[in-house]
C-alpha atoms as a PDB file:
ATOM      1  CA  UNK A   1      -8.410   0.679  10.647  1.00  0.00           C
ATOM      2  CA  UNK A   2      -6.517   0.022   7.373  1.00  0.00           C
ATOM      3  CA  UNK A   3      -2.610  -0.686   7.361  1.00  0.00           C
ATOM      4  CA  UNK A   4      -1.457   1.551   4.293  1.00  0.00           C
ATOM      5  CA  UNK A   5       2.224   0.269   2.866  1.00  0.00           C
ATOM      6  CA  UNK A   6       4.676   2.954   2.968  1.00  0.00           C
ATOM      7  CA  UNK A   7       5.593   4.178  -0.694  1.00  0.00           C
ATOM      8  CA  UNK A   8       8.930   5.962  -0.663  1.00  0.00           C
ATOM      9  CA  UNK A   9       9.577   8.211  -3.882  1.00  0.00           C
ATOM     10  CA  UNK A  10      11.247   5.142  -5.649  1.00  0.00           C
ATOM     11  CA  UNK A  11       9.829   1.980  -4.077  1.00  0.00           C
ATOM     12  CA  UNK A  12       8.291   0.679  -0.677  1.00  0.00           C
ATOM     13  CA  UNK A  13      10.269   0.548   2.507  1.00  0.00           C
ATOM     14  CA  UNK A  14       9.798  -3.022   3.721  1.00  0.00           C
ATOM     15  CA  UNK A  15      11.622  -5.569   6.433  1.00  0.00           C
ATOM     16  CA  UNK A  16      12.238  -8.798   4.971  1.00  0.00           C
ATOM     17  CA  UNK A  17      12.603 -11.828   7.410  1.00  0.00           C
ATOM     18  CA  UNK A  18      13.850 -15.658   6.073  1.00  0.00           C
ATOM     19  CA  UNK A  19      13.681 -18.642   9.125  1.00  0.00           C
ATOM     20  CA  UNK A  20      15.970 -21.526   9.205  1.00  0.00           C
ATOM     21  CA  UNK A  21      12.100 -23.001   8.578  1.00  0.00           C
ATOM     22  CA  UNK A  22      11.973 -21.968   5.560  1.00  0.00           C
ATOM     23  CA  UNK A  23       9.138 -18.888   5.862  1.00  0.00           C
ATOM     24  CA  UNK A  24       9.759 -15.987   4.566  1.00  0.00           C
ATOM     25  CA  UNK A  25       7.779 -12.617   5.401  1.00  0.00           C
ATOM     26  CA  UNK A  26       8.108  -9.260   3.295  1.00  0.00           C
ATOM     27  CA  UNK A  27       5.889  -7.077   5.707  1.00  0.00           C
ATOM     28  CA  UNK A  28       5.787  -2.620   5.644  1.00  0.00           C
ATOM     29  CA  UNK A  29       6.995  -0.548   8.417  1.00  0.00           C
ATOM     30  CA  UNK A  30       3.211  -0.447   9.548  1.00  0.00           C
ATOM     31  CA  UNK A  31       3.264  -4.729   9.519  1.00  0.00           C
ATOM     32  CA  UNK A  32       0.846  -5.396   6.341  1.00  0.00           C
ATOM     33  CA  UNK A  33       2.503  -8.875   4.752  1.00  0.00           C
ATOM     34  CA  UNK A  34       3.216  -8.060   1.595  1.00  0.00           C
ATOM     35  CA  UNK A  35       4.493 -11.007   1.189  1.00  0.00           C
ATOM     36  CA  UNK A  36       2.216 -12.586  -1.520  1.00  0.00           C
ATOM     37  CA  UNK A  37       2.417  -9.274  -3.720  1.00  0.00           C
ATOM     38  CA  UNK A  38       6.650  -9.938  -3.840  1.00  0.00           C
ATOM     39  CA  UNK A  39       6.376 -13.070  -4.203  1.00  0.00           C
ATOM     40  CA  UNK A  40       9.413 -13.289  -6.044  1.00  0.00           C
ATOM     41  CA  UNK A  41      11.535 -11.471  -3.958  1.00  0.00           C
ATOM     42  CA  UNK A  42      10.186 -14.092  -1.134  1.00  0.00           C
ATOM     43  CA  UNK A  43      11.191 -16.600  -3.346  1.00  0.00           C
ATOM     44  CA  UNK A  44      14.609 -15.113  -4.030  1.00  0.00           C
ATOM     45  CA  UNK A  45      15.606 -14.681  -0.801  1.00  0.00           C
ATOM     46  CA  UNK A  46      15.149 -18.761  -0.166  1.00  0.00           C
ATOM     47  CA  UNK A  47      17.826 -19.291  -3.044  1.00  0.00           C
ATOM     48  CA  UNK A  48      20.087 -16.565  -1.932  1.00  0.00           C
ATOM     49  CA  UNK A  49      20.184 -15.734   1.297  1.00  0.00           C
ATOM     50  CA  UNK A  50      21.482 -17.769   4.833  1.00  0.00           C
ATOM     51  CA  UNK A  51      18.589 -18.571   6.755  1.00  0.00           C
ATOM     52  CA  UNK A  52      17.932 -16.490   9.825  1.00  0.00           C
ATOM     53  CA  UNK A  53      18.442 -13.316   8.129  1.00  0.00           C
ATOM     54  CA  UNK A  54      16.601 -10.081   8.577  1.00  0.00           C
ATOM     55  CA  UNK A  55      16.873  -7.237   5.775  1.00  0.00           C
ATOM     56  CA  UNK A  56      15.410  -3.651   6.257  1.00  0.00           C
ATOM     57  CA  UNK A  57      15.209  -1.299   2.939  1.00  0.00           C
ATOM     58  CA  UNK A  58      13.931  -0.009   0.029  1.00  0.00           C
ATOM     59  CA  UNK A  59      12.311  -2.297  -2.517  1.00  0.00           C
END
């Protein structure tokens, strides 16, 4: 079966997740990692947000 991201009207809806580790995952509501794809908002999220945080939204 293929996972299918979820497009919204103005985006994807995606959960982002940063460890105190260091990983980061950017995954859809249906769990495909988009992670490589948003790379930069992966990347952002390292400089910007405290680790152990969990996000949920619109991208």
């Amino acid at each position: 079966m293929r996972q299918r991201q979820s497009l919204e009207t103005d985006g994807y809806r995606a959960q982002l997740a940063h460890w105190a580790d260091g990983r980061v995952l950017l995954r859809s509501r249906q769990g495909a990692d988009m992670t490589a794809a948003f790379s930069e908002i992966a990347a952002a999220s390292l400089a910007q947000l405290p680790a152990d945080t969990g996000l949920d939204g619109a991208m």
